[in-house]
PDB file of N, CA and C in Angstrom:
ATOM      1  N   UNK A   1      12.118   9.321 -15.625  1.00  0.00           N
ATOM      2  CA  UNK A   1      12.358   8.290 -14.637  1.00  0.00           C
ATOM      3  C   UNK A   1      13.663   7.580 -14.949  1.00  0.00           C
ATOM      4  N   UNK A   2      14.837   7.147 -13.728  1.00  0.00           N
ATOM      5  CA  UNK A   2      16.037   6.746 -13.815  1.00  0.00           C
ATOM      6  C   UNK A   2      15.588   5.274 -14.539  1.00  0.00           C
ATOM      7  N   UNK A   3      16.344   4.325 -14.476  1.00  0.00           N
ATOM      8  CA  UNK A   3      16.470   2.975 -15.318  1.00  0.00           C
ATOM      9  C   UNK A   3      16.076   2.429 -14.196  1.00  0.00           C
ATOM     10  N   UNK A   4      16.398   2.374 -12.615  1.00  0.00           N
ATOM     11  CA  UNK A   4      16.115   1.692 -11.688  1.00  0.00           C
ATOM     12  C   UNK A   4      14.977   2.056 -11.015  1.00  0.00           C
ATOM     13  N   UNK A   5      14.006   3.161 -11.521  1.00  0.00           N
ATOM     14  CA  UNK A   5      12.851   3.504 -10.727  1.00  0.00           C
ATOM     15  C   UNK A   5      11.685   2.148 -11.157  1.00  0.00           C
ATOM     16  N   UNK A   6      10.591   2.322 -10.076  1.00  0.00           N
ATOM     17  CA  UNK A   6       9.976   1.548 -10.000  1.00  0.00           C
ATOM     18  C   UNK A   6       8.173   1.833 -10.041  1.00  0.00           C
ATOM     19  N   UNK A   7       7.519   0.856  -9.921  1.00  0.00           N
ATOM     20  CA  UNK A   7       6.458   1.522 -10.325  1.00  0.00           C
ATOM     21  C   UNK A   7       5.533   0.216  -9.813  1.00  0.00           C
ATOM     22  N   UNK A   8       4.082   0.876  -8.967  1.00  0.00           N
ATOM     23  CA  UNK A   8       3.594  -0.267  -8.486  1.00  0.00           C
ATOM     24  C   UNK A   8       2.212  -0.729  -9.550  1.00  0.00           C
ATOM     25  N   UNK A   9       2.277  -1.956  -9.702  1.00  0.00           N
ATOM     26  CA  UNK A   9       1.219  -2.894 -10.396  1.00  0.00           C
ATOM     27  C   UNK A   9       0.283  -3.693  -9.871  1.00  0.00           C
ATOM     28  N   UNK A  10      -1.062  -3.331 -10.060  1.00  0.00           N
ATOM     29  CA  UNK A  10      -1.869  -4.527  -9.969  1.00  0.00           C
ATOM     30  C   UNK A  10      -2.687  -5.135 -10.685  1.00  0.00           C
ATOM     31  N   UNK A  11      -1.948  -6.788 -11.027  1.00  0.00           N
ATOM     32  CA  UNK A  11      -3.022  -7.282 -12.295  1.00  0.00           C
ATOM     33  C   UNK A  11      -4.358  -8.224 -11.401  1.00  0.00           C
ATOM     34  N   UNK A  12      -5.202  -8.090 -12.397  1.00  0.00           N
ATOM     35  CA  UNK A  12      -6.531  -8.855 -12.309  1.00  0.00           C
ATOM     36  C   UNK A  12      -6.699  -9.626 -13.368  1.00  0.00           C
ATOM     37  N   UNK A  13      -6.958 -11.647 -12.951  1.00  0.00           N
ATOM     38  CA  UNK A  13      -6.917 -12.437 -13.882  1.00  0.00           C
ATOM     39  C   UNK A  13      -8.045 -13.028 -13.974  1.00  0.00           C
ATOM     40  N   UNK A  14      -8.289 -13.598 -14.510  1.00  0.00           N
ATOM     41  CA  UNK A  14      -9.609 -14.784 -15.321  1.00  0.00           C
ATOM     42  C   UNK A  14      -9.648 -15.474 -13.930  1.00  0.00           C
ATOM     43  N   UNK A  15     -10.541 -16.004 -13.340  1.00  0.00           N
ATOM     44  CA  UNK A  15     -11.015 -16.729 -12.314  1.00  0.00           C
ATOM     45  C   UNK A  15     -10.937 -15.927 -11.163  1.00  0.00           C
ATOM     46  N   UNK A  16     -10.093 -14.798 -11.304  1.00  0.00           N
ATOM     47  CA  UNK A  16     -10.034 -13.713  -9.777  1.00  0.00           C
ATOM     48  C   UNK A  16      -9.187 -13.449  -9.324  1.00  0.00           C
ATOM     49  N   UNK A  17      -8.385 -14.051  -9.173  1.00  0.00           N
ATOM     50  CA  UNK A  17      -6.652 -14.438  -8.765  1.00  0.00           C
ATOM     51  C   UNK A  17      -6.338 -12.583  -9.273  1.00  0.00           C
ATOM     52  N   UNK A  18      -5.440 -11.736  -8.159  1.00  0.00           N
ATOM     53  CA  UNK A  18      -5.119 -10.740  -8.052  1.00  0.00           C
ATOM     54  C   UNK A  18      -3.488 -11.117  -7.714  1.00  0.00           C
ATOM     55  N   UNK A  19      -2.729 -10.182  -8.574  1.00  0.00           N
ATOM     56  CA  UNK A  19      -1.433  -9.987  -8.692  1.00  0.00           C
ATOM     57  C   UNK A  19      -0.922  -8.572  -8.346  1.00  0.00           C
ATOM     58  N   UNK A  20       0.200  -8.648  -7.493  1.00  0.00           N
ATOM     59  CA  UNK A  20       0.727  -7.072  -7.489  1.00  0.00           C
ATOM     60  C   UNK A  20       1.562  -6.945  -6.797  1.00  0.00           C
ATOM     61  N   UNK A  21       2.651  -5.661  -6.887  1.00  0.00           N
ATOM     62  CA  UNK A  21       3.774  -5.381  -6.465  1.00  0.00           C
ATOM     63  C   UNK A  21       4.724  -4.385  -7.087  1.00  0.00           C
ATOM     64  N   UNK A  22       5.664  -4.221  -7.017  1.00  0.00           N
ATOM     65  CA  UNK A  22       6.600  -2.859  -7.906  1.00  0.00           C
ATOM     66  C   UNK A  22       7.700  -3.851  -8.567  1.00  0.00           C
ATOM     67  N   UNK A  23       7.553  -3.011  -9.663  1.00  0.00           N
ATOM     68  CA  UNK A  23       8.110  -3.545 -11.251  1.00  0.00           C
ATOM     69  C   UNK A  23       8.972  -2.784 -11.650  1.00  0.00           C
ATOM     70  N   UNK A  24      10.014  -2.546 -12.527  1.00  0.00           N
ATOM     71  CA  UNK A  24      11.040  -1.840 -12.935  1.00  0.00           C
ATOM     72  C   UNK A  24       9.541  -1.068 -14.232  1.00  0.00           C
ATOM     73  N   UNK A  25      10.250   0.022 -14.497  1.00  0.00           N
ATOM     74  CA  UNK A  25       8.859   1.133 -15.318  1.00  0.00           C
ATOM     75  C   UNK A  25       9.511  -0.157 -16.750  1.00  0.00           C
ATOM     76  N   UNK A  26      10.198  -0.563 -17.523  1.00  0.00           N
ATOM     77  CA  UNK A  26      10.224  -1.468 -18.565  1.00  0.00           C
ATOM     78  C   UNK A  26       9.742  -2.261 -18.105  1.00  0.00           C
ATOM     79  N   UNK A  27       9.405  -3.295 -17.665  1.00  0.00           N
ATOM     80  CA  UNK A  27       8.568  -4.103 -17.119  1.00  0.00           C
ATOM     81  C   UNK A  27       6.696  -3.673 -17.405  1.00  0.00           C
ATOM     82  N   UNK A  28       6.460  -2.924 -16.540  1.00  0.00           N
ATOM     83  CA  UNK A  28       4.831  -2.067 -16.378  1.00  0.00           C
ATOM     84  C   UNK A  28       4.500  -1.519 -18.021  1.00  0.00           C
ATOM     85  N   UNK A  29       5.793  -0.990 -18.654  1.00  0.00           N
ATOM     86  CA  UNK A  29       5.564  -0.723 -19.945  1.00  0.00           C
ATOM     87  C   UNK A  29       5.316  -1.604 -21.428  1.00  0.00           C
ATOM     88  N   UNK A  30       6.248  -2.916 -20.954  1.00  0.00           N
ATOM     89  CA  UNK A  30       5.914  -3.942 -21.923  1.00  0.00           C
ATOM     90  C   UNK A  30       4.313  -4.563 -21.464  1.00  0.00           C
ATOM     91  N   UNK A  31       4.359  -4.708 -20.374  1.00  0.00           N
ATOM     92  CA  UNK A  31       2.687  -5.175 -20.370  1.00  0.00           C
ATOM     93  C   UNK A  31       1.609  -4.315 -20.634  1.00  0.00           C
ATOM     94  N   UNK A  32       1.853  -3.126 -20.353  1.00  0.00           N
ATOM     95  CA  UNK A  32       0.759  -2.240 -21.090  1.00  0.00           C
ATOM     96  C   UNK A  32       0.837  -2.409 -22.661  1.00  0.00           C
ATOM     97  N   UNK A  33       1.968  -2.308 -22.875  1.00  0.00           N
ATOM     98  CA  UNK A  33       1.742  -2.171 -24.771  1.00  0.00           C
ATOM     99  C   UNK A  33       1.401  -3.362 -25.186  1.00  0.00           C
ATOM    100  N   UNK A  34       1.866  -4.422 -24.379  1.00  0.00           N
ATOM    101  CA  UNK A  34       0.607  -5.828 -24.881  1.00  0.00           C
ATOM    102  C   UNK A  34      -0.589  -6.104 -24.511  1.00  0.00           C
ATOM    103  N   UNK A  35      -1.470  -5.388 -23.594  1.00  0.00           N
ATOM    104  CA  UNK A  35      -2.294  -5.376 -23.468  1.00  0.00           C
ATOM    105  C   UNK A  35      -3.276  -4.785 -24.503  1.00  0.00           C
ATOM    106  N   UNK A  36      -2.218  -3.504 -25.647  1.00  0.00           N
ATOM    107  CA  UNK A  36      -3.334  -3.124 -26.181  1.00  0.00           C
ATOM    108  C   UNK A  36      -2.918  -3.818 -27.858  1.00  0.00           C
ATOM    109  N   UNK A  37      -1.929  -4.547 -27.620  1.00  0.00           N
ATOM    110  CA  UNK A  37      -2.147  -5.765 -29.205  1.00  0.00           C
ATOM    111  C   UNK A  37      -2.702  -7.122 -29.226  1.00  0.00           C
ATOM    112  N   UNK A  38      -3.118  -7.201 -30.227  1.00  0.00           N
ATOM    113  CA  UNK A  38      -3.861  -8.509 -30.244  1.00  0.00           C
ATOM    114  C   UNK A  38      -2.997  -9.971 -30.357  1.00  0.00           C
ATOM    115  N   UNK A  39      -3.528 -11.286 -29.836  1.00  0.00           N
ATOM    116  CA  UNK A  39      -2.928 -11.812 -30.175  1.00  0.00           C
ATOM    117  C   UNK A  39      -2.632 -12.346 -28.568  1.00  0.00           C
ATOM    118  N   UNK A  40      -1.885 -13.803 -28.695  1.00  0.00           N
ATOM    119  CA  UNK A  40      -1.593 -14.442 -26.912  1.00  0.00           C
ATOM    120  C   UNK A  40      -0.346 -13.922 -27.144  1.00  0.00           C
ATOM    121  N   UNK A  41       0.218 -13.394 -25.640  1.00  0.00           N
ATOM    122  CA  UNK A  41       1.400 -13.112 -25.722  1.00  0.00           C
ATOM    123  C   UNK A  41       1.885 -13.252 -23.723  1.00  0.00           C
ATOM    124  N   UNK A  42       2.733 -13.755 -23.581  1.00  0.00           N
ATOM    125  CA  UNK A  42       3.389 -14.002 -22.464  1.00  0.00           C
ATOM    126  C   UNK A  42       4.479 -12.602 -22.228  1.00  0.00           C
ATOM    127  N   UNK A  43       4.389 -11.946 -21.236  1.00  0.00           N
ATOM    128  CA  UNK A  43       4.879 -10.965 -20.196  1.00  0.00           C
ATOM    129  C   UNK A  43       5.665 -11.460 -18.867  1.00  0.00           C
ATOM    130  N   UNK A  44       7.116 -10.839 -18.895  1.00  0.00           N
ATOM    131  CA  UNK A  44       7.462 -11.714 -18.033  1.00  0.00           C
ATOM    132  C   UNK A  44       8.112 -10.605 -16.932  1.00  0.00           C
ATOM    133  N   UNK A  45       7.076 -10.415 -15.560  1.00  0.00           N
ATOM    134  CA  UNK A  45       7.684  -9.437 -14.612  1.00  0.00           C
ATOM    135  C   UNK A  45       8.666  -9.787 -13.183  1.00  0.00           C
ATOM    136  N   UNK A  46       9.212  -9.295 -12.470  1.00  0.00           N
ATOM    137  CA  UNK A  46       9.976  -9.350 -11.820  1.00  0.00           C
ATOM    138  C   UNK A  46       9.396  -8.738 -10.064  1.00  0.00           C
ATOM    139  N   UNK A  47       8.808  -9.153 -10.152  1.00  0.00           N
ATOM    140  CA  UNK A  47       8.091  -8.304  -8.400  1.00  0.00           C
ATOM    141  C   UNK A  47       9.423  -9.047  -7.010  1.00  0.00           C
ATOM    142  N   UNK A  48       8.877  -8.537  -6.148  1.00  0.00           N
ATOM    143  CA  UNK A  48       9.948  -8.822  -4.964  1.00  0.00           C
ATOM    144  C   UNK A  48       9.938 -10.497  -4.854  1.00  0.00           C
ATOM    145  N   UNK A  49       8.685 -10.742  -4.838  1.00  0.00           N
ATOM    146  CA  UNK A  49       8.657 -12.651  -4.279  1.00  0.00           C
ATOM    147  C   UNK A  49       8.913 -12.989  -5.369  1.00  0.00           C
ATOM    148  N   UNK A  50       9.157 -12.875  -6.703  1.00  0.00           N
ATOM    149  CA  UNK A  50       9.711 -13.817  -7.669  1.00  0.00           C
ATOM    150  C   UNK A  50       9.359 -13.568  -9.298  1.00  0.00           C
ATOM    151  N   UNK A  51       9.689 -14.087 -10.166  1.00  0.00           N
ATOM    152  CA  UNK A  51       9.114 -14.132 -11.200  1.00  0.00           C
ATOM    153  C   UNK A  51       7.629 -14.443 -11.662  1.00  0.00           C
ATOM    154  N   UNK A  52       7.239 -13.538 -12.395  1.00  0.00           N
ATOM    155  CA  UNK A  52       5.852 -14.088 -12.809  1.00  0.00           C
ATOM    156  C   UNK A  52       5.494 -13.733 -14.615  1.00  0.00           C
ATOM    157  N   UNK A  53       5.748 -15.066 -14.958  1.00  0.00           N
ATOM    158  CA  UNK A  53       4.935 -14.618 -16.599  1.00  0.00           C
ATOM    159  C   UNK A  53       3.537 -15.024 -17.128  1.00  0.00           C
ATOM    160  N   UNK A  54       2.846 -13.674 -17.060  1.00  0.00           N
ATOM    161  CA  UNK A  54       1.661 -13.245 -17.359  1.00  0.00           C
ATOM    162  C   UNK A  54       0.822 -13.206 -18.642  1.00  0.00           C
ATOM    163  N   UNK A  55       0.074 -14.250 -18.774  1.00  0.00           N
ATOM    164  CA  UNK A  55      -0.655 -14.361 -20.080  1.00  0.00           C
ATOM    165  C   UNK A  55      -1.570 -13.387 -20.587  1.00  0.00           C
ATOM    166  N   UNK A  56      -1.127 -12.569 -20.919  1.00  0.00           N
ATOM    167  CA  UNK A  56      -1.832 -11.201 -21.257  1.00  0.00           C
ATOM    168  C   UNK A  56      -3.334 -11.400 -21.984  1.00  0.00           C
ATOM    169  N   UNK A  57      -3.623 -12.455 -22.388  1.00  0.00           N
ATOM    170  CA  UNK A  57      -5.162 -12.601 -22.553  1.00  0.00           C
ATOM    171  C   UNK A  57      -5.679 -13.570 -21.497  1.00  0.00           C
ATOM    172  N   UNK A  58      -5.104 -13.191 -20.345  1.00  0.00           N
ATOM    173  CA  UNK A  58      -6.363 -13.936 -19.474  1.00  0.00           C
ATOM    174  C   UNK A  58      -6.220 -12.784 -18.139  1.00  0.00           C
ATOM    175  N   UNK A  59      -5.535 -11.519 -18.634  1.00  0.00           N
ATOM    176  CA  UNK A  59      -5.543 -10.608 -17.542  1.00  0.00           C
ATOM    177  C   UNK A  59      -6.878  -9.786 -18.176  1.00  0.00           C
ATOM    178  N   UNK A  60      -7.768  -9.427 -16.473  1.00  0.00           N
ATOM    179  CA  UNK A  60      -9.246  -8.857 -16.388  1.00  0.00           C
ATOM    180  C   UNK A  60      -8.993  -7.305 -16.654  1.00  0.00           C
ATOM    181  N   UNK A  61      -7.870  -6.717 -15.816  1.00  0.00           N
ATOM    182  CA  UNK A  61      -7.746  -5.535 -15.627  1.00  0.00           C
ATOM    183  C   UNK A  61      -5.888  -5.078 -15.520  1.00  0.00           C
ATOM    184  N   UNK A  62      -5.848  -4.222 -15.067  1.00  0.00           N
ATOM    185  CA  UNK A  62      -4.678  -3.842 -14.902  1.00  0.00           C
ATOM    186  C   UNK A  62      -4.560  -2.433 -14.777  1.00  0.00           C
ATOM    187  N   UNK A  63      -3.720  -2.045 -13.482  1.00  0.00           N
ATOM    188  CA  UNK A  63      -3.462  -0.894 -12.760  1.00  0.00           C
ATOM    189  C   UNK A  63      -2.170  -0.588 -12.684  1.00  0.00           C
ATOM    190  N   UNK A  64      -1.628   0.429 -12.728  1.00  0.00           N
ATOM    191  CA  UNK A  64      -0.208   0.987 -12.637  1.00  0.00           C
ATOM    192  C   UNK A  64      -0.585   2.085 -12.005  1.00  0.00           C
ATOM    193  N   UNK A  65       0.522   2.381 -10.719  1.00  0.00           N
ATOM    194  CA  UNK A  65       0.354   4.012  -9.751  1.00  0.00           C
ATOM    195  C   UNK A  65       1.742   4.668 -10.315  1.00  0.00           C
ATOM    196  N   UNK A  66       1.609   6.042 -10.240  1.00  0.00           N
ATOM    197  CA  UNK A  66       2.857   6.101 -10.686  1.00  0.00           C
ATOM    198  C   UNK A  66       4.061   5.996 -10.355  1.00  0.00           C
ATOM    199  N   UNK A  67       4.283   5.640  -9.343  1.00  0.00           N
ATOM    200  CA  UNK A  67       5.734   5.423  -8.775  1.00  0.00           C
ATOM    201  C   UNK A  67       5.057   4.483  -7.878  1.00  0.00           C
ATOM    202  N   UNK A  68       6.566   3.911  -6.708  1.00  0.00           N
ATOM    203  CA  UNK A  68       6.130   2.489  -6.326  1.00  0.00           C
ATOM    204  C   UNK A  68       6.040   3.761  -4.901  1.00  0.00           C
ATOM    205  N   UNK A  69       4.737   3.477  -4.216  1.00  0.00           N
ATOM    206  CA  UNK A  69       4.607   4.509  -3.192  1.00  0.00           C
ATOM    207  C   UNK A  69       4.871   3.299  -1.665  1.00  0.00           C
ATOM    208  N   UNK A  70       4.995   3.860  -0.217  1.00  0.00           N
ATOM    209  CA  UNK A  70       4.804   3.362   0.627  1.00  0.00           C
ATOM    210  C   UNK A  70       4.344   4.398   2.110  1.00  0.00           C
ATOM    211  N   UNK A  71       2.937   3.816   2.453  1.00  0.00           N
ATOM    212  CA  UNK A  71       2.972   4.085   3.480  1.00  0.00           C
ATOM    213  C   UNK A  71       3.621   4.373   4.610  1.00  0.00           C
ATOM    214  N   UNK A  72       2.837   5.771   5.183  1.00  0.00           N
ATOM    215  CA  UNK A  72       3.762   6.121   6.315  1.00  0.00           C
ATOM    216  C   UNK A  72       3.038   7.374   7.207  1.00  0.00           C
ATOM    217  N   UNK A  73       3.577   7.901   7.887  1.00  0.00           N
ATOM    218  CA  UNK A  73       3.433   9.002   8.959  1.00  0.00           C
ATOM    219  C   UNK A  73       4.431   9.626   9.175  1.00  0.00           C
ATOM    220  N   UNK A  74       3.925  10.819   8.856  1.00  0.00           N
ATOM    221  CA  UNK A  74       5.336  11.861   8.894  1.00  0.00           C
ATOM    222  C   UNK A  74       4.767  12.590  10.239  1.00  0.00           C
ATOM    223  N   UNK A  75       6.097  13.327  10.825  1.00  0.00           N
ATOM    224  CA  UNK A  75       5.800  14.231  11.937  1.00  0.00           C
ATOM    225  C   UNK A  75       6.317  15.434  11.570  1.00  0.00           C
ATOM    226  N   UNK A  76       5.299  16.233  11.991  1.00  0.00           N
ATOM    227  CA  UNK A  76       5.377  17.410  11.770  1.00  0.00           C
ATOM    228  C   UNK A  76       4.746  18.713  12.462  1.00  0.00           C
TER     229      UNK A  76
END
């Protein structure tokens, strides 16, 4: 994957609150690898509407697709 590819995310937090959108793949990759160390640690991603830094112990779940996909209809 180029430096500028992208990749779509969706986090799930403590009280319910759902997060998501396409992330640069460094981005999707630092929060996975903190998800699996211990310890509070702040994640800081970049989605289209703005910044968001993510307290990695109060995220429920977390999803990554592999590329940032978009709906559509092809003709054919």
């Amino acid at each position: 994957m180029g430096e500028s590819e992208r990749v779509r995310v969706d986090i799930g937090l403590e009280g319910g609150q759902v997060i998501g959108g396409n992330v640069d793949v460094a981005s999707a990759d630092a929060l996975e690898q903190a998800l699996h160390e211990d310890g509070r640690r702040v994640v800081v991603l970049e989605l289209e509407d703005g910044r968001y830094h993510v307290v990695v112990s109060r995220v429920t779940y977390f999803r990554r697709s592999n590329r940032a996909s978009r709906l559509g209809f092809g003709s054919g």
